[in-house]
Protein backbone atom coordinates (compact mmCIF):
# COMPACT_ATOMS: atom_id res chain seq x y z
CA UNK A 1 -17.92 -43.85 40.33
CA UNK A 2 -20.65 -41.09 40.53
CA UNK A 3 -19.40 -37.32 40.63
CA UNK A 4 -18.66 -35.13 43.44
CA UNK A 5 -20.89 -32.25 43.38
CA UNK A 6 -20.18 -28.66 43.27
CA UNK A 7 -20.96 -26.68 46.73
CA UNK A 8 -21.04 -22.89 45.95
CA UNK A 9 -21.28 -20.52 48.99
CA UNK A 10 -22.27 -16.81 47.74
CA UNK A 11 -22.40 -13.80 50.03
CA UNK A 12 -20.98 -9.97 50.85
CA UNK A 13 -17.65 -9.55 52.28
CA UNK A 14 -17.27 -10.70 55.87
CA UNK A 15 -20.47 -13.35 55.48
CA UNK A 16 -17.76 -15.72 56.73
CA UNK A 17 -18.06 -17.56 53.40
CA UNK A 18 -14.15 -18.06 53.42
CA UNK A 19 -14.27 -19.62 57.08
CA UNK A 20 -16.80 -21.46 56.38
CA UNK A 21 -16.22 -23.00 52.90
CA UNK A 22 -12.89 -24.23 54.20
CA UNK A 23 -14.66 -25.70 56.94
CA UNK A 24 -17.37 -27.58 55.01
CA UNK A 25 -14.28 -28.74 52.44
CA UNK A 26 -12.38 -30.28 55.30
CA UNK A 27 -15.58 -31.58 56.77
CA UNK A 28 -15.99 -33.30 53.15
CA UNK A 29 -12.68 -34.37 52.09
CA UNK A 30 -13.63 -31.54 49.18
CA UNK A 31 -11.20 -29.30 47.63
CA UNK A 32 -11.67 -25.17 48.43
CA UNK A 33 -11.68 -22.67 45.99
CA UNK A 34 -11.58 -19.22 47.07
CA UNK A 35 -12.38 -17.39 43.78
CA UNK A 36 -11.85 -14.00 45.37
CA UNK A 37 -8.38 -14.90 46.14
CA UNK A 38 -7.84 -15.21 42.15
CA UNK A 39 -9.35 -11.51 41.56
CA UNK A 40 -6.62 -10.77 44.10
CA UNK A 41 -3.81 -12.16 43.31
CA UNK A 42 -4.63 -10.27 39.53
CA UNK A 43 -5.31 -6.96 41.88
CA UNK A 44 -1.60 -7.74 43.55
CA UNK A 45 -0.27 -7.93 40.15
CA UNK A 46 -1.80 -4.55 38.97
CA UNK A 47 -1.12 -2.94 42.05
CA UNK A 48 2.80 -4.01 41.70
CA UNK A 49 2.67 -2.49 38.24
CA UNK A 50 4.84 0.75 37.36
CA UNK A 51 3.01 1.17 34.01
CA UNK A 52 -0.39 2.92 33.86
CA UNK A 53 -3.08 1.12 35.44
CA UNK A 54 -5.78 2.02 32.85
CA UNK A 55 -8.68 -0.48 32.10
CA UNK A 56 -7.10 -1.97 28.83
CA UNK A 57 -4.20 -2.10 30.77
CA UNK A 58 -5.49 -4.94 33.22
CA UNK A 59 -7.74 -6.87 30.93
CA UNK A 60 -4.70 -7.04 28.57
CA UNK A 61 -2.59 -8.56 32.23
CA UNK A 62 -5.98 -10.69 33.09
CA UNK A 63 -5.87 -12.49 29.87
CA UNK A 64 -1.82 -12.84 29.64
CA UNK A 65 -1.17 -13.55 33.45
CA UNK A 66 -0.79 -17.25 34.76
CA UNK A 67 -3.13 -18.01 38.40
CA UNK A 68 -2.63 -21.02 39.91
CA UNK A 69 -4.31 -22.67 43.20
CA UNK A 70 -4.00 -25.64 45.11
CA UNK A 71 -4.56 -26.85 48.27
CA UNK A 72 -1.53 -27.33 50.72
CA UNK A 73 -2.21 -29.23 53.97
CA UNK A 74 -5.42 -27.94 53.77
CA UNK A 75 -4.36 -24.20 53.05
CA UNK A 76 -5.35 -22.29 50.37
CA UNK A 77 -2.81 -20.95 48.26
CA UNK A 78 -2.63 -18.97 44.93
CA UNK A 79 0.24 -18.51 42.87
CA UNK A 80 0.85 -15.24 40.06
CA UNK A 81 2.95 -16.49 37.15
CA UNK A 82 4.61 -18.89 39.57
CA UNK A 83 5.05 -16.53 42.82
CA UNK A 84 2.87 -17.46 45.63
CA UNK A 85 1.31 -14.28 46.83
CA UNK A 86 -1.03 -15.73 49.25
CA UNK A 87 0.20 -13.92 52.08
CA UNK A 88 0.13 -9.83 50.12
CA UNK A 89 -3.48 -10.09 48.92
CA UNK A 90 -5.39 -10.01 51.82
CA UNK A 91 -5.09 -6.23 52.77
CA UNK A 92 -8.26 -3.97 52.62
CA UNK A 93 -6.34 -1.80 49.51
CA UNK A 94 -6.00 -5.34 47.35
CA UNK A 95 -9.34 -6.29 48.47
CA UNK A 96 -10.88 -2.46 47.38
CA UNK A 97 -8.88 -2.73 43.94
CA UNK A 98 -10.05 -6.86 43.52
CA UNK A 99 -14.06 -5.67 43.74
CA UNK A 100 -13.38 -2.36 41.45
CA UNK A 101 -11.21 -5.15 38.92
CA UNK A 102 -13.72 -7.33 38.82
CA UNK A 103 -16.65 -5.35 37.48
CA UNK A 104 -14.56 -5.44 34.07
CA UNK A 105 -16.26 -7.63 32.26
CA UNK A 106 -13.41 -8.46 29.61
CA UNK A 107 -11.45 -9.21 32.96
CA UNK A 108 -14.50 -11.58 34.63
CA UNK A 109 -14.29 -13.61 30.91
CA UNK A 110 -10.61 -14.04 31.02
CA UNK A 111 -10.67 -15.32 34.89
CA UNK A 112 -13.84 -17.50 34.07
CA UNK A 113 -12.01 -20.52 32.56
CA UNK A 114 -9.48 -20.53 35.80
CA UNK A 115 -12.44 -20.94 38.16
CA UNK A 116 -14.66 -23.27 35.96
CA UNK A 117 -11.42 -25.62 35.30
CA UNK A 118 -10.60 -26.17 38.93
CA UNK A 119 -14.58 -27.00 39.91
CA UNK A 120 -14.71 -29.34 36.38
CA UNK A 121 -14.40 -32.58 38.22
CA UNK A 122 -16.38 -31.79 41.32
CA UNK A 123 -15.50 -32.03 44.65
CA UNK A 124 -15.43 -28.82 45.12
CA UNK A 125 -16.49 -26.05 47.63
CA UNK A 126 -16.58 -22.55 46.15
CA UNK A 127 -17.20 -19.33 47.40
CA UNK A 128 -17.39 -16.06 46.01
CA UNK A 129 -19.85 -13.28 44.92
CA UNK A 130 -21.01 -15.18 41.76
CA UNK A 131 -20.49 -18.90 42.06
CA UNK A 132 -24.17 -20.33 42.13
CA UNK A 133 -24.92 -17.57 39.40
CA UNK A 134 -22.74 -17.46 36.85
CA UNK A 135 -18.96 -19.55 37.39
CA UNK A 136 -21.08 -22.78 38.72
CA UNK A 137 -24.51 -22.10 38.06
CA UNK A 138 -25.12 -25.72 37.68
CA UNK A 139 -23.64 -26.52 41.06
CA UNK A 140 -25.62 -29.40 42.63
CA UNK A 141 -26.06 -28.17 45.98
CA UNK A 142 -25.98 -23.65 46.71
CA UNK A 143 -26.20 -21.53 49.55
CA UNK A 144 -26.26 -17.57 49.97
CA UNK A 145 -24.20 -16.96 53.40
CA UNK A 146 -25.63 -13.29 54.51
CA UNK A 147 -24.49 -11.23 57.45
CA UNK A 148 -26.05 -7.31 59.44
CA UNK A 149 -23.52 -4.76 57.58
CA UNK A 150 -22.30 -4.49 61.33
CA UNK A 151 -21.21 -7.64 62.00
CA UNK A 152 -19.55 -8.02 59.08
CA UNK A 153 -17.41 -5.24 59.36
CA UNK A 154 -16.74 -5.88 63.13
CA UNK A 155 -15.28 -9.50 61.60
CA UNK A 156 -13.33 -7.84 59.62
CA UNK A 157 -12.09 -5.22 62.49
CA UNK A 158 -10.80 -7.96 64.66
CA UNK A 159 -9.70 -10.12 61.55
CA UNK A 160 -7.43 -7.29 60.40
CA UNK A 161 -6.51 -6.10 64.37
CA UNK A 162 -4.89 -9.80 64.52
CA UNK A 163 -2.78 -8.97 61.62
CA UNK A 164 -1.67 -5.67 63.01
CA UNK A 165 -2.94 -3.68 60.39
CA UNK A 166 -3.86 -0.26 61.65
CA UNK A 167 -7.21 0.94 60.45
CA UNK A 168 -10.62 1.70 62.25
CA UNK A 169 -13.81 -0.35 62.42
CA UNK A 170 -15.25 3.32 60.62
CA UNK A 171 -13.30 2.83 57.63
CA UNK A 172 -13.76 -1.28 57.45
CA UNK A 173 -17.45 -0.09 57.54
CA UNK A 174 -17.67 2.74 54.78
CA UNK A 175 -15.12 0.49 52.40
CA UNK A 176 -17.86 -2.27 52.91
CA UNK A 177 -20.53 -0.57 52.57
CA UNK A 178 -18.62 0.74 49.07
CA UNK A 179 -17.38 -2.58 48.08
CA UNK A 180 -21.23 -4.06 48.28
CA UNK A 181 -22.63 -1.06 46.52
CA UNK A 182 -19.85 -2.44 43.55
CA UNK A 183 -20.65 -6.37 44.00
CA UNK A 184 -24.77 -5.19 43.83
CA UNK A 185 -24.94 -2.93 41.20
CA UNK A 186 -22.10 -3.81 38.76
CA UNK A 187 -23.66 -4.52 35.27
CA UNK A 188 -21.49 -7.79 35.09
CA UNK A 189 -22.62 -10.96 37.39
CA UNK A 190 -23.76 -8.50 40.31
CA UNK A 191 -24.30 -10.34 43.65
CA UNK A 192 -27.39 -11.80 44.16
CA UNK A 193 -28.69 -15.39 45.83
CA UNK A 194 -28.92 -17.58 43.38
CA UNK A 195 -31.74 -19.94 42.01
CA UNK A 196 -32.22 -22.46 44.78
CA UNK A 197 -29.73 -21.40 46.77
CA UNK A 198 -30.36 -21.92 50.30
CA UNK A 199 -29.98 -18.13 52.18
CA UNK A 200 -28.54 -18.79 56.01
CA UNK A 201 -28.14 -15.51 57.89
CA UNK A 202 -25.17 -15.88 60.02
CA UNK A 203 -25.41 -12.80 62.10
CA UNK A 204 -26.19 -14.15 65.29
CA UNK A 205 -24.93 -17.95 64.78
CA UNK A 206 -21.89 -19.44 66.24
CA UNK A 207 -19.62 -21.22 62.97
CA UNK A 208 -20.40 -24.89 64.41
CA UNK A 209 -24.18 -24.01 64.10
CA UNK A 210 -24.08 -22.53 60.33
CA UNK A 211 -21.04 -25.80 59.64
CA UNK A 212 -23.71 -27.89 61.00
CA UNK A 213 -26.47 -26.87 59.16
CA UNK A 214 -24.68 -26.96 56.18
CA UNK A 215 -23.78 -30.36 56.70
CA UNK A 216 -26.78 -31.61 57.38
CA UNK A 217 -27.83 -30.14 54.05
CA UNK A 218 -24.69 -31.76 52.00
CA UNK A 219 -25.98 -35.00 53.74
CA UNK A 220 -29.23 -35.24 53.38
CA UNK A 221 -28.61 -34.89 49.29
CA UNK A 222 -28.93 -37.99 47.21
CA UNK A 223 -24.93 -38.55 46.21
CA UNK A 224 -23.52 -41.29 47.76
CA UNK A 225 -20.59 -40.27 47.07
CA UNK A 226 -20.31 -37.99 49.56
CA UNK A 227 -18.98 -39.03 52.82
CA UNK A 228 -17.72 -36.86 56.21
CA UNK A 229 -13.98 -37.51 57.28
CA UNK A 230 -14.08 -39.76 60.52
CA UNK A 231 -12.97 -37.79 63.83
């Protein structure tokens, strides 16, 4: 039986690669892997720490902590040293600490082998800042999913809003604008579109258009293998 490919779906924060890649994996019978969730759940950890959070500190917890995913009813869910913590990681603070964790590059080579194991077999969508780059860069079919700074942050405004967190569409904006200075300019797999990638700027598309194109794309490849889930 031929492989599964690897999709990998690179972008900024609130692209709508995590909406999206879900999507496409359903779409595909494909398993998701949110790789940002894993810097995450190792940000939850640190963040939970009493001791000093000092760099050494966290690449010594990076390369003795346990991260687990899997996929349950078609929800993505990551586990720290056996405690889900799916539902505490997706806070602007953990999210702030994640991008400043992962510019480590001791901590990016000890989170590596989590990422590459799960995509080893194909059959996998995976999205992230550096998946068509540097954890996949192999992947058999890429696409950079790009966004106006505004309409990112205005996702993330109502995204938050719905979860009753209190902050204002000013600070969503200044942390993103922060948290992509980090991602761009970090000396360690920076964010960038990858070789071949296909770019798809989602600011003024609706998610069935950008799902649709994508699919077309996944379809129109040569694997057989690949077939969409019947309605």
């Amino acid at each position: 039986m031929e492989r599964k490919p690897i999709i990998t779906i690179d972008g900024p924060a609130g692209a709508g690669k995590s909406t999206i890649g879900k999507l496409i994996a359903a779409r595909f019978s494909f398993f998701y892997l949110d790789t940002g969730a894993i810097y995450r759940a190792l940000a939850y950890k640190v963040e939970n720490l009493n001791d000093e959070k000092s760099e050494e500190t966290i690449i010594d917890i990076s390369g003795r902590t346990v991260i687990t995913v899997k996929n349950d009813n078609g929800m993505f869910r990551v586990s720290v040293d056996g405690n889900d913590v799916t539902e505490f990681i997706r806070s602007e603070k953990i999210g702030a600490l994640a991008s400043g964790i992962s510019k480590i590059p001791a901590v990016r080579k000890n989170l590596l082998p989590v990422q590459q194991r799960i995509g080893s077999a194909g059959g996998v969508v995976a999205e992230g800042r550096d998946m068509g780059t540097v954890v996949f860069p192999d992947a058999e079919i890429k696409f950079y999913l790009d966004a106006s700074l505004q309409e990112r942050a205005k996702r993330r405004y109502k995204e938050l809003l719905a979860k009753n967190e209190k902050i204002s569409l000013k600070e969503i904006t200044e942390d993103m604008i922060a948290r992509d200075r980090q991602d761009i300019e970090r000396e360690t797999a920076p964010l960038t579109i990858p070789e071949n990638a296909i770019v798809i700027d989602s600011t003024d598309k609706t998610i069935e258009e950008i799902v649709i194109t994508m699919s077309n794309v996944i379809q129109h490849h040569n694997y057989t293998q690949i077939t969409t889930k019947r309605d």
